[in-house]
C-alpha atoms as a PDB file:
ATOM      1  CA  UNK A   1      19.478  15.123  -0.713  1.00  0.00           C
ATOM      2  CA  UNK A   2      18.885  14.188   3.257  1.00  0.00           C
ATOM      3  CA  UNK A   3      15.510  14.243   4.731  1.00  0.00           C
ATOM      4  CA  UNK A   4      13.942  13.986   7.768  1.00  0.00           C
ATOM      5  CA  UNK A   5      10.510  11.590   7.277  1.00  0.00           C
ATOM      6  CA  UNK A   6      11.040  10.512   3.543  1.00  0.00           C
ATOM      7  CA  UNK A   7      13.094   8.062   2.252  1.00  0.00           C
ATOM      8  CA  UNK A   8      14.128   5.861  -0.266  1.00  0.00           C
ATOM      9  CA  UNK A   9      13.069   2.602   0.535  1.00  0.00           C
ATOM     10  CA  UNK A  10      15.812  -0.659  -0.202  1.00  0.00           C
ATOM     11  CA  UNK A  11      14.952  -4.164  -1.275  1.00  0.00           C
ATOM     12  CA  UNK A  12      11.308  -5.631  -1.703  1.00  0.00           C
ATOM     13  CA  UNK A  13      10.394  -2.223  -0.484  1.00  0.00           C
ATOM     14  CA  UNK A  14      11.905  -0.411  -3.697  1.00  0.00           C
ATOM     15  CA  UNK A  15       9.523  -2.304  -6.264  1.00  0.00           C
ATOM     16  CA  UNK A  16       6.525   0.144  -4.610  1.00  0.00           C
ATOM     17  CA  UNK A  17       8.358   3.387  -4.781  1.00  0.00           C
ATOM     18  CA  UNK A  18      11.342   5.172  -4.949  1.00  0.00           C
ATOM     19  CA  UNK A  19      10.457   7.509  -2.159  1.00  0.00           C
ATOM     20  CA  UNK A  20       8.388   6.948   1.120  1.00  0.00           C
ATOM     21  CA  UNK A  21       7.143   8.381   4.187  1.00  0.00           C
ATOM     22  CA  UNK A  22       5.542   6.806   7.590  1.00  0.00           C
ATOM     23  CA  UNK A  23       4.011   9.324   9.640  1.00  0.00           C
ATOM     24  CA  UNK A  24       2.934   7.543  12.685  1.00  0.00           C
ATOM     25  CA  UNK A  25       5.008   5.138  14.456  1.00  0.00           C
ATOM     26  CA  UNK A  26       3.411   1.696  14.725  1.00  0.00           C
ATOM     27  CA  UNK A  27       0.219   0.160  13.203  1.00  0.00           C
ATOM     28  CA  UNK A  28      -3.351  -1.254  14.364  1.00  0.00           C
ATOM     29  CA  UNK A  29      -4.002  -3.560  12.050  1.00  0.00           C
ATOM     30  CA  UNK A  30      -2.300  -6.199  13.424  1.00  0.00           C
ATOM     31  CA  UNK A  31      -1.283  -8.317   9.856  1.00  0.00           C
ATOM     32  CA  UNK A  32      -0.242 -11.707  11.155  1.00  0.00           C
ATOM     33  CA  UNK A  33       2.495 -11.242   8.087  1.00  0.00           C
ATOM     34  CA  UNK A  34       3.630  -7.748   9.175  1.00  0.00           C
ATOM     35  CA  UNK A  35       7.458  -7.494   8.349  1.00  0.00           C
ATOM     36  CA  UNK A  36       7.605  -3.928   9.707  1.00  0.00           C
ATOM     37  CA  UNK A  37       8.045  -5.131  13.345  1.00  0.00           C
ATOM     38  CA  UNK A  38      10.973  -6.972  13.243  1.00  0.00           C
ATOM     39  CA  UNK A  39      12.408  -4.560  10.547  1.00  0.00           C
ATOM     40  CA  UNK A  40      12.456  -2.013  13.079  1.00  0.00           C
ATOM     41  CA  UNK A  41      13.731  -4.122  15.770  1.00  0.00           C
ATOM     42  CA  UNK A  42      10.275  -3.598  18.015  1.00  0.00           C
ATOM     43  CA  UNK A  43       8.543  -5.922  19.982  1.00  0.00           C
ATOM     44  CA  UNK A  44       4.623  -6.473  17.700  1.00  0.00           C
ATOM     45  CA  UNK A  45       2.900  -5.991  21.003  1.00  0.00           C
ATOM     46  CA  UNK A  46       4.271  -2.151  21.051  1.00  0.00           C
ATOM     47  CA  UNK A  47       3.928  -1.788  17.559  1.00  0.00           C
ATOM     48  CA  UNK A  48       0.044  -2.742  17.639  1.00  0.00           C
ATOM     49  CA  UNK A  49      -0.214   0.363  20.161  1.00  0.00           C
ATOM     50  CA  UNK A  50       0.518   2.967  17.707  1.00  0.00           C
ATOM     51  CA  UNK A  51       1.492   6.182  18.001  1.00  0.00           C
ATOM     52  CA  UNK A  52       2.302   9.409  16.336  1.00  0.00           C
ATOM     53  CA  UNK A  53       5.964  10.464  15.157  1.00  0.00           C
ATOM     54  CA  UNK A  54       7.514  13.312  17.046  1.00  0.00           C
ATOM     55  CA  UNK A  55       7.334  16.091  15.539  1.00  0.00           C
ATOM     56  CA  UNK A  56       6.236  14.768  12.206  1.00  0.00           C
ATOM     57  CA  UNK A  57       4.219  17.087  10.563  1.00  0.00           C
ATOM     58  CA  UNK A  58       6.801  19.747  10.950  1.00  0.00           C
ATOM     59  CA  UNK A  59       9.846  17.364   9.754  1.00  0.00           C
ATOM     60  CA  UNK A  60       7.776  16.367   6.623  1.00  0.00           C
ATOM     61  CA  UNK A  61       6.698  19.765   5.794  1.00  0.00           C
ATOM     62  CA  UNK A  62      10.769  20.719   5.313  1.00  0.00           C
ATOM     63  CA  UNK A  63      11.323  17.613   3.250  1.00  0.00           C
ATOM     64  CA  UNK A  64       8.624  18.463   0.597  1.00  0.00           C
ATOM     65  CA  UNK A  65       9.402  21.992   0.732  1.00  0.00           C
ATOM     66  CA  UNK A  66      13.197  20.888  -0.766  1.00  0.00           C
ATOM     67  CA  UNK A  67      11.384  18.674  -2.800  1.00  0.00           C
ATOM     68  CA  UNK A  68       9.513  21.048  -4.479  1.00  0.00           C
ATOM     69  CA  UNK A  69      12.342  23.571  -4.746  1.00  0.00           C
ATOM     70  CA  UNK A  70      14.545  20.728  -6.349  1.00  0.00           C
ATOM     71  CA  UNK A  71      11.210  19.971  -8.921  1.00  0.00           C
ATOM     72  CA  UNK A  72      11.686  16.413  -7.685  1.00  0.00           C
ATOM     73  CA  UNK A  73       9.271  14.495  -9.379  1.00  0.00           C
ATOM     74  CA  UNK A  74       9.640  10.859  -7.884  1.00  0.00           C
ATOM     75  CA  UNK A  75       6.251   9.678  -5.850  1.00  0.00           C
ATOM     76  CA  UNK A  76       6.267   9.224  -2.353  1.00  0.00           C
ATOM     77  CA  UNK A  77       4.357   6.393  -0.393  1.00  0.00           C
ATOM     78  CA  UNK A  78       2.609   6.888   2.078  1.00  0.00           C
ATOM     79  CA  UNK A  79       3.379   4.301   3.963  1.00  0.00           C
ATOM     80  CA  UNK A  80       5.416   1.389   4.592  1.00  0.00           C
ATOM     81  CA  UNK A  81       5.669   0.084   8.111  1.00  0.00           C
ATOM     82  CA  UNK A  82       2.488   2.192   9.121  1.00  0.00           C
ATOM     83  CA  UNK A  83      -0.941   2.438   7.339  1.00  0.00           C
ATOM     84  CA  UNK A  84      -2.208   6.167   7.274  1.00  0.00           C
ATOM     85  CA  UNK A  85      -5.583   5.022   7.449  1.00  0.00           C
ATOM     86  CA  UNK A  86      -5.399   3.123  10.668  1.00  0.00           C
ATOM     87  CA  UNK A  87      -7.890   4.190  13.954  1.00  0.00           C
ATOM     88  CA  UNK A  88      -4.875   6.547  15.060  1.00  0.00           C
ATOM     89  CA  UNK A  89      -5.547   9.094  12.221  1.00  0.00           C
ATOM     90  CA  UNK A  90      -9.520   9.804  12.876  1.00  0.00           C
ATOM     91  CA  UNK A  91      -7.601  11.467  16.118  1.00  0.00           C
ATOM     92  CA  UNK A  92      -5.008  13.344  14.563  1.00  0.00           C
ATOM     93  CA  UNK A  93      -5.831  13.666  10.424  1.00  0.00           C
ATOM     94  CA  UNK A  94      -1.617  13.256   9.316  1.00  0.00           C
ATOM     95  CA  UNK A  95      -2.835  11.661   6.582  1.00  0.00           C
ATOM     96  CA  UNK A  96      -5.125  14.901   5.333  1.00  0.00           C
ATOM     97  CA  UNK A  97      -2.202  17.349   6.578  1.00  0.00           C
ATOM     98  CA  UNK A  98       0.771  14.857   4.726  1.00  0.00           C
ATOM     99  CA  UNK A  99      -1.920  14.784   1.019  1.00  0.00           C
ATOM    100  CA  UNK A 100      -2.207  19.315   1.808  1.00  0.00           C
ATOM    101  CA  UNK A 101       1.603  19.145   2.553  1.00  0.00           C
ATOM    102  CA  UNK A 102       2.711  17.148  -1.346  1.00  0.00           C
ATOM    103  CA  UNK A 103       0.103  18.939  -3.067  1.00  0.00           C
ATOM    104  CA  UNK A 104       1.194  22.846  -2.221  1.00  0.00           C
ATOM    105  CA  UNK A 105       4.640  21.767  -3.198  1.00  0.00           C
ATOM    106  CA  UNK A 106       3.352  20.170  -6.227  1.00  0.00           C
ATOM    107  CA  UNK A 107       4.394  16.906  -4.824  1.00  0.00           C
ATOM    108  CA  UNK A 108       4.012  13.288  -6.829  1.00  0.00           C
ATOM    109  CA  UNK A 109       2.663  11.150  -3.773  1.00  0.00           C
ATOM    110  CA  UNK A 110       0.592   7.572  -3.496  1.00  0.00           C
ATOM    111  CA  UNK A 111      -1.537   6.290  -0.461  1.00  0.00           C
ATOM    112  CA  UNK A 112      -0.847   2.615   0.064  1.00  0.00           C
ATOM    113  CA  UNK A 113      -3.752   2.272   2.771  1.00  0.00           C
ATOM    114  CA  UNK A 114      -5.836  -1.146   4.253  1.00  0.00           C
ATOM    115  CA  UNK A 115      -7.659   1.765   5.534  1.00  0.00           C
ATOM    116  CA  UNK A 116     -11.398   1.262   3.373  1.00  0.00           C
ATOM    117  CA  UNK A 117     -13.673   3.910   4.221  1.00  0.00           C
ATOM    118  CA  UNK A 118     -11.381   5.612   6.476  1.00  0.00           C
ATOM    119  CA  UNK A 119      -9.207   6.355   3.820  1.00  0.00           C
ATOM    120  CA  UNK A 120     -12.085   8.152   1.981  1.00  0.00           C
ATOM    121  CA  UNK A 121     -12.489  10.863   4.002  1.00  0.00           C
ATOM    122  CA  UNK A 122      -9.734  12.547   2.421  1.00  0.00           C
ATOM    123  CA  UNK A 123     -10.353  11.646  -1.404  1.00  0.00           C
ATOM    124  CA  UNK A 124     -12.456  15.479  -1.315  1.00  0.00           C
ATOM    125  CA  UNK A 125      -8.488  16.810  -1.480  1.00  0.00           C
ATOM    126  CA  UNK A 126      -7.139  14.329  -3.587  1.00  0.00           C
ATOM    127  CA  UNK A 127      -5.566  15.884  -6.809  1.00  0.00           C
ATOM    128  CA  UNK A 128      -5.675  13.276  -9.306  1.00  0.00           C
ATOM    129  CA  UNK A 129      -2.803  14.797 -10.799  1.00  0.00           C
ATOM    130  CA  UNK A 130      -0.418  14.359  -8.088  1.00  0.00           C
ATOM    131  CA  UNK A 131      -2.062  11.712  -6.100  1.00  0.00           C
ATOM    132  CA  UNK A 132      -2.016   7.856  -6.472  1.00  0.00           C
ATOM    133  CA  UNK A 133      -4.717   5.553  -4.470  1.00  0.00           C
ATOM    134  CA  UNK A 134      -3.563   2.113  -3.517  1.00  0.00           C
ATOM    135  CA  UNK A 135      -4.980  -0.778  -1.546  1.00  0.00           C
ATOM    136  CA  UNK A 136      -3.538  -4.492  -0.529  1.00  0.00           C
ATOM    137  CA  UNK A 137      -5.672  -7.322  -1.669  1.00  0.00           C
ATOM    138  CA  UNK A 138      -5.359 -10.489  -0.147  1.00  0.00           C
ATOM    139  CA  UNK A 139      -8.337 -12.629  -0.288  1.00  0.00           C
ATOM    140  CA  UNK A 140     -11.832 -12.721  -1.763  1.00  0.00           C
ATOM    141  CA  UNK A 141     -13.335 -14.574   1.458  1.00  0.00           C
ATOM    142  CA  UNK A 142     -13.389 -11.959   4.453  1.00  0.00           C
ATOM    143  CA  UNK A 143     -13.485 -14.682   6.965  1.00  0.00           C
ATOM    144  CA  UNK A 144      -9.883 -15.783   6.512  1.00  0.00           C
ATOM    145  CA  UNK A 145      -8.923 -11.899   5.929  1.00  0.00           C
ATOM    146  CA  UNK A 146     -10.047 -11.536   9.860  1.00  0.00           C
ATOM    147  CA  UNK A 147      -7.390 -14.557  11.101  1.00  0.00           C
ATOM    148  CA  UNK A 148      -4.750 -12.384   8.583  1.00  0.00           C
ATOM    149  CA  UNK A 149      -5.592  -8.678   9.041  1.00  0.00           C
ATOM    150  CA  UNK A 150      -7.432  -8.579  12.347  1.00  0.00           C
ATOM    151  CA  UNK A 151      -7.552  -4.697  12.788  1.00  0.00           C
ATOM    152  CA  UNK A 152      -7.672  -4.013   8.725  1.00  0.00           C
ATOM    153  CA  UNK A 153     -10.845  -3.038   6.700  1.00  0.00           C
ATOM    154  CA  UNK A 154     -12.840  -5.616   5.222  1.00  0.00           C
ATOM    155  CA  UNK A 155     -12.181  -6.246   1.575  1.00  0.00           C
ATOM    156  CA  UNK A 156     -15.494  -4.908   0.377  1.00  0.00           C
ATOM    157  CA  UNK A 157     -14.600  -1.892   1.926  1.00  0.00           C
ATOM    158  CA  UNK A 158     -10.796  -1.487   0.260  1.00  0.00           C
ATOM    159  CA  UNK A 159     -13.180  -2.946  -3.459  1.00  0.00           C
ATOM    160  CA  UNK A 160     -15.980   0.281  -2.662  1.00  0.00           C
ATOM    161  CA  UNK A 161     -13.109   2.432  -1.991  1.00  0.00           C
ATOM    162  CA  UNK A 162     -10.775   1.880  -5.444  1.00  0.00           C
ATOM    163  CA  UNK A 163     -14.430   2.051  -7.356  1.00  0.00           C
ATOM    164  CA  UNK A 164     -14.891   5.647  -5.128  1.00  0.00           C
ATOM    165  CA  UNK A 165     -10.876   6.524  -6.080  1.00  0.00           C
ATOM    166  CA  UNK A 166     -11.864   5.845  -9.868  1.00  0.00           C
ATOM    167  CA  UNK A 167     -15.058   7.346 -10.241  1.00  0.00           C
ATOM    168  CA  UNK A 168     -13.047  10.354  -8.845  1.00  0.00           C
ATOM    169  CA  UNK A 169     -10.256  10.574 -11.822  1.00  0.00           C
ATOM    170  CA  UNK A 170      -7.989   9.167  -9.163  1.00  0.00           C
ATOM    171  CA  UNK A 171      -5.353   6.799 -10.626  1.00  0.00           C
ATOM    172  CA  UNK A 172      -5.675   3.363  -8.681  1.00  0.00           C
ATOM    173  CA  UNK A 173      -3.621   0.467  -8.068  1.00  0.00           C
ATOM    174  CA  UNK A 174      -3.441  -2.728  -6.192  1.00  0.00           C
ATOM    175  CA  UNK A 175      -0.603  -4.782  -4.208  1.00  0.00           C
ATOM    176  CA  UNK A 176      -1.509  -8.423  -4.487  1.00  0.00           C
ATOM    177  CA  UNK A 177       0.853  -9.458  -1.869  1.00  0.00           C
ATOM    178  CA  UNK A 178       1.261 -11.419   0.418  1.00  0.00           C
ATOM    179  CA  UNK A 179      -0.945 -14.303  -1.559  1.00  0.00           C
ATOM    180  CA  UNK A 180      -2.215 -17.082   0.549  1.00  0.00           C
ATOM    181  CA  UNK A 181      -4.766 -18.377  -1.909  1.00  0.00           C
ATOM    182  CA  UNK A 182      -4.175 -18.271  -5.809  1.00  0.00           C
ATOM    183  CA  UNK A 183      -7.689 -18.660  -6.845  1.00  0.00           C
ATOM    184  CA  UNK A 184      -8.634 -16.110  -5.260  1.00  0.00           C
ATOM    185  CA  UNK A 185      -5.932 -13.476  -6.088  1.00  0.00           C
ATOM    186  CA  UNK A 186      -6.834 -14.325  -9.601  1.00  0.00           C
ATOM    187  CA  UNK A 187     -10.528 -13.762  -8.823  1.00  0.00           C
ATOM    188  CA  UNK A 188      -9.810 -10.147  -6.574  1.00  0.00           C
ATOM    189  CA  UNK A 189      -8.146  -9.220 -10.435  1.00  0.00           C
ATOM    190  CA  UNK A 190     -12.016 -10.825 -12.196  1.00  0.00           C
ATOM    191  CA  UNK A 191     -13.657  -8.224  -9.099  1.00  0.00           C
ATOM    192  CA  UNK A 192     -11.235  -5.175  -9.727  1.00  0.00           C
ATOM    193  CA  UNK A 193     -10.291  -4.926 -13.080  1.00  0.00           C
ATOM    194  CA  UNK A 194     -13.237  -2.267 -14.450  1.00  0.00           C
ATOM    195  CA  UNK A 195     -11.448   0.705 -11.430  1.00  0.00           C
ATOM    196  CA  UNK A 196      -7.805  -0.368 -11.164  1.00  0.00           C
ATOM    197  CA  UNK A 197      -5.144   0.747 -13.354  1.00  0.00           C
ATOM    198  CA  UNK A 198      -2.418  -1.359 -12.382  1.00  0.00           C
ATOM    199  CA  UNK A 199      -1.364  -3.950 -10.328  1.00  0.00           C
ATOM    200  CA  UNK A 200       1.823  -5.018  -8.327  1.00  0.00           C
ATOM    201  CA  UNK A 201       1.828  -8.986  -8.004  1.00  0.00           C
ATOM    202  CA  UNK A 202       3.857 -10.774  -5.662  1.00  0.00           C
ATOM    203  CA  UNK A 203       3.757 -14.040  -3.841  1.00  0.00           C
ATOM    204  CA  UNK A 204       3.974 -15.322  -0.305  1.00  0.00           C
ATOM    205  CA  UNK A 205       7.199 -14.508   1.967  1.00  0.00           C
ATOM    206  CA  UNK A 206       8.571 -15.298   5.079  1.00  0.00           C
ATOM    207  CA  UNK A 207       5.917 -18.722   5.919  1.00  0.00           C
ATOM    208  CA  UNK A 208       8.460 -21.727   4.312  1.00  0.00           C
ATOM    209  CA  UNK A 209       5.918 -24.254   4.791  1.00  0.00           C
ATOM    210  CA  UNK A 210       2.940 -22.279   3.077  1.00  0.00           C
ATOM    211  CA  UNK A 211       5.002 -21.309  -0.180  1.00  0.00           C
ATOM    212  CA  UNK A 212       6.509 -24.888  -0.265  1.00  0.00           C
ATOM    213  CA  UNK A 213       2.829 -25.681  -1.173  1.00  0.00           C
ATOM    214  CA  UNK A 214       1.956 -23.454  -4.118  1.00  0.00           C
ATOM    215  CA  UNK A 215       3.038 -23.853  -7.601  1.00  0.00           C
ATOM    216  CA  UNK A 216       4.102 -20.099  -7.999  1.00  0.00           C
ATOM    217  CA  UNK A 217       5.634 -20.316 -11.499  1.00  0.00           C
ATOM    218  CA  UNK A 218       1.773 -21.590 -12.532  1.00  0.00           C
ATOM    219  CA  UNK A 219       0.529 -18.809 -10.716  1.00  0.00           C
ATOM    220  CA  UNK A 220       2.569 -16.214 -12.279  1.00  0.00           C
ATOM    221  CA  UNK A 221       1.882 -17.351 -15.718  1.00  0.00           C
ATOM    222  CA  UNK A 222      -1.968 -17.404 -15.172  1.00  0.00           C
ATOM    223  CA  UNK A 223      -1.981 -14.187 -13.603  1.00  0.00           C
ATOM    224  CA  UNK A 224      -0.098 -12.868 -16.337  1.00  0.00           C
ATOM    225  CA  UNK A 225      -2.572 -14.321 -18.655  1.00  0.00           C
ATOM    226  CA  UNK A 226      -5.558 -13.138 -17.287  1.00  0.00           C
ATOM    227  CA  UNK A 227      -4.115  -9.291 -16.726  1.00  0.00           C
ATOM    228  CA  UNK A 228      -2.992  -9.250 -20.041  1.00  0.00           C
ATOM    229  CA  UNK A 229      -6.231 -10.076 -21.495  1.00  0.00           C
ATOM    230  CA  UNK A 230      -8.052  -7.706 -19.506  1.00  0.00           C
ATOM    231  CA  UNK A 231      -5.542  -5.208 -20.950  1.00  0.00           C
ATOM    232  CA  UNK A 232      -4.333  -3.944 -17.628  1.00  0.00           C
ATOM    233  CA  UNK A 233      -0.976  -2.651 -16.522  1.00  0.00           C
ATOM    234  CA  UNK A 234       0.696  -5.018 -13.946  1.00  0.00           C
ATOM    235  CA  UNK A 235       3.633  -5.300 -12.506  1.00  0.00           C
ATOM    236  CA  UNK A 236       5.312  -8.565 -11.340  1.00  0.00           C
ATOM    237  CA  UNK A 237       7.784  -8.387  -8.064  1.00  0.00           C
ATOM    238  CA  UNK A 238      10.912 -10.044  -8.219  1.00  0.00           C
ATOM    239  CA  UNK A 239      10.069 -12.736  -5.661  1.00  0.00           C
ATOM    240  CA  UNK A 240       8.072 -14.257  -7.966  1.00  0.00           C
ATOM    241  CA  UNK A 241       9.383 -13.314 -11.538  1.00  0.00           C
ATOM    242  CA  UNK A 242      12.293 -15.456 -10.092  1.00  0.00           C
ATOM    243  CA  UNK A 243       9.833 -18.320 -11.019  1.00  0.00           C
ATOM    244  CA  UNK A 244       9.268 -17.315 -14.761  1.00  0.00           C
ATOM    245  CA  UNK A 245      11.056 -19.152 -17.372  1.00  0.00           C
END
């Protein structure tokens, strides 16, 4: 089945979804760890200066309209090498017009956002049976989330907004990926547990030097540990189950 904006997403990508969709072309959050730019083959400094897709709205309108004709019912992401929440979208709302777009055609869709309290302005839509709200947590101290994710929301904000999500009926879930710290991906599980119904745990990718310093098979077996005995759904990425007896 071709489309025009979704996808299916290959390689680390695939452990998220098996369908995605990036509706603007670019990001302002500026991640230090970004892979997106150099997936894409553009230079970060034009990728920071974001932009809507051509004709987007249209394109993904066509591509959920075969989707829902087909009774397709594999979730899309929204999004991978863009964040629908980012300063771009108070301009232009894709995000509320992609969430109007799945739900007529009874599609299964989940917003992967960094956006905090941007991203609630649209949870008044949400249908908690098609839609899935997702945030990336990467450190409990907010001061070394600035040096990491400049132009992203500050964790309290992405914590307020999962608790908002729940309290809604909306099924939650949290990437913990990249991790920098240990501790404190074990702790943003301690914070998060009571609102999120599952997480997707990963490690650190891409910095040689920084992984070479982190004992990630005692890291996965801890954080195993702890989600178990929370009794929470979690999900371990392949990156790091590599380190698992």
């Amino acid at each position: 089945m071709k489309m025009n904006i979704i996808y299916e997403p290959a390689g680390r990508a695939r452990e998220y979804a098996e369908l995605a969709a990036n509706i603007y072309a670019g990001c302002d959050h500026g991640c230090i760890y970004c892979y997106a730019p150099a997936a894409l083959k553009r230079d970060r400094k034009e990728f920071l200066n974001s932009s809507p897709r051509k004709d987007v709205m249209r394109k993904l309108a066509a591509d959920v309209d075969q989707m829902g004709k087909t009774n397709d019912k594999r979730e899309v992401l929204m999004c991978f090498s863009c964040d629908a929440y980012q300063a771009l979208n108070d301009k232009y709302k894709f995000a509320r017009q992609a969430i109007e777009l799945f739900q007529t055609n009874g599609v299964h869709y989940i917003i992967l956002t960094k956006g905090g309290k941007r991203s609630e302005q649209d949870f008044d839509i949400i249908d908690p049976k098609l839609g899935t709200y997702a945030t990336t947590l990467t450190f409990t101290d907010d001061e070394q989330r600035k040096k990491y994710e400049p132009g992203a929301s500050p964790i309290p904000e992405r914590i307020d907004a999962l608790k908002h999500a729940h309290a809604l009926g909306i099924k939650t879930w949290v990437s913990l990926e990249p991790v920098f710290n240990t501790e404190q991906t074990l702790n943003l599980i301690r914070q998060t547990h009571k609102f999120v119904d599952l997480y997707k745990v990963g490690k650190l990718n891409y910095m040689k030097e920084e992984e070479a310093k982190v004992d990630w098979a005692d890291f996965a077996t801890r954080a195993i540990s702890l989600l178990e005995s929370l009794n929470k759904a979690y999900y371990i990425k392949k990156d790091l189950r590599f380190f698992l007896p």
